[in-house]
Protein backbone atom coordinates (compact mmCIF):
# COMPACT_ATOMS: atom_id res chain seq x y z
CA UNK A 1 -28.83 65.21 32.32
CA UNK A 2 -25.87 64.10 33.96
CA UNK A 3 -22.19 65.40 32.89
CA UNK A 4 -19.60 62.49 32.75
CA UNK A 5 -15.77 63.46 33.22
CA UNK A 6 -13.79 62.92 29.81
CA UNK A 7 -10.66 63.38 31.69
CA UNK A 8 -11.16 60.23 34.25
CA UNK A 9 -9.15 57.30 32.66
CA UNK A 10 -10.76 53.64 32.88
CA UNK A 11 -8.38 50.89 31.74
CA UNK A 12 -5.90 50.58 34.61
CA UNK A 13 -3.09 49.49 32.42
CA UNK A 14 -3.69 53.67 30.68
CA UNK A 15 -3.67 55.04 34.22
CA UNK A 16 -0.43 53.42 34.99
CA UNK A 17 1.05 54.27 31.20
CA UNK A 18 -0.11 57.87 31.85
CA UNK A 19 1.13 57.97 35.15
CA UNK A 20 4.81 56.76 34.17
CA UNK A 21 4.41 59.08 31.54
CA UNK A 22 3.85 62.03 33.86
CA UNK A 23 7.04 60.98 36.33
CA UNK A 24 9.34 60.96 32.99
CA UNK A 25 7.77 64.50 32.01
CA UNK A 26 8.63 65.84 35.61
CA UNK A 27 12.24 65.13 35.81
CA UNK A 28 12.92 66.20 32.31
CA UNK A 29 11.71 69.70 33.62
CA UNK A 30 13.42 68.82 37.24
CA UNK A 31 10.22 68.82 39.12
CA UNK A 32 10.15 66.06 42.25
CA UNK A 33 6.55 64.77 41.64
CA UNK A 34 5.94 62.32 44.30
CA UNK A 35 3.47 58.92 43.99
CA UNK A 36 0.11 60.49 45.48
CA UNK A 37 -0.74 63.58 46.55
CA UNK A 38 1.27 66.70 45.43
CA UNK A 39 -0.63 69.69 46.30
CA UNK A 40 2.96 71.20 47.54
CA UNK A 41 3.74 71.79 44.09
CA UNK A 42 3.79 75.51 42.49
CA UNK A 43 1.48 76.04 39.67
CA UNK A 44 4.31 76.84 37.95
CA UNK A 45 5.92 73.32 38.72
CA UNK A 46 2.63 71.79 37.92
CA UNK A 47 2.09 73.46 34.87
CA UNK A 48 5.77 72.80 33.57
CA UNK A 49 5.05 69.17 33.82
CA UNK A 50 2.02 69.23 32.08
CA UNK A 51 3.29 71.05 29.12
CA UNK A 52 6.44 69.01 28.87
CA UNK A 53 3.97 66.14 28.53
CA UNK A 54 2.04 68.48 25.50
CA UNK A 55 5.39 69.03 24.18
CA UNK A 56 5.68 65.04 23.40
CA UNK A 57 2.13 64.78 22.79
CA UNK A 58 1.61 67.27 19.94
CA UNK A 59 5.41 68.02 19.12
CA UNK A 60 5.94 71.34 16.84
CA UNK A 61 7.60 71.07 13.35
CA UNK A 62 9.41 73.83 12.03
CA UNK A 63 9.92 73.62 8.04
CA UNK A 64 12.37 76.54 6.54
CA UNK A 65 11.33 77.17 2.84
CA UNK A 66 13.89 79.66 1.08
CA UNK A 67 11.98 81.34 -1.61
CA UNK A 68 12.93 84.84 -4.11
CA UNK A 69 12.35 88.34 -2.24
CA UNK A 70 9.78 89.82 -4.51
CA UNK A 71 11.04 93.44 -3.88
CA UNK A 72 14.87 93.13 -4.17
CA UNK A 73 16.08 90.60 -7.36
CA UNK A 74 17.98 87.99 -7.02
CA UNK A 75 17.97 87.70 -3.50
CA UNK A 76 16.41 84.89 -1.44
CA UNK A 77 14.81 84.90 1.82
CA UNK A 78 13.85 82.60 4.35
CA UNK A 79 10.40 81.72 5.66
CA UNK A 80 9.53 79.53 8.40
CA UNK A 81 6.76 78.33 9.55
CA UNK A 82 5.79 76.29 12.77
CA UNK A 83 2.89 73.44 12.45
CA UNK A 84 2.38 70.68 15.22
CA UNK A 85 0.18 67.82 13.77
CA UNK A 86 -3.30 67.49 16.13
CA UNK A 87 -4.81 64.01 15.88
C-alpha cells in the first residue's frame, strides 16, 4: 500500500495562489522569506508565518453575551466566548 502526500499541491495556478499567499503572510509578521530555498529561517520565523497564514485561514470570532449574575441580583456579567468556524 502506498501512502500519497495530501500536502503536495497539483494545479499550478494553487501553488502559485498559495505561494503569494505565504509571501503576504511573511511580511505581515516581518519575516524576509525569499523565492526558493529558506532553510536559514528560525523555526520560530517559520512557524510565525505559518500561523499568520492559519490566522486568515480559520479566523477566531469572539461574541460577548451580557447575561444576569445568578448569585448577586440585579447585576449583569459578561461572558465571552471564542469560536473560529472549521470548514
Amino acid at each position: 500500500m502506498s501512502s500519497k502526500n495530501s500536502n503536495k499541491i497539483n494545479v499550478p495556478e494553487a501553488r502559485a495562489a498559495m505561494d503569494k499567499f505565504k509571501m503576504e503572510a511573511a511580511a505581515e509578521v516581518g519575516v524576509n522569506l525569499k523565492e526558493g530555498y529558506n532553510g536559514d529561517l528560525s523555526s520560530r520565523e517559520a512557524g510565525s508565518v505559518g500561523g499568520q497564514m492559519v490566522k486568515h485561514i480559520c479566523p477566531v470570532r469572539t461574541v460577548v453575551i451580557n447575561r444576569a449574575n445568578r448569585n448577586v441580583d440585579k447585576h449583569i456579567i459578561p461572558i465571552t466566548y471564542q469560536y473560529s468556524l472549521v470548514l
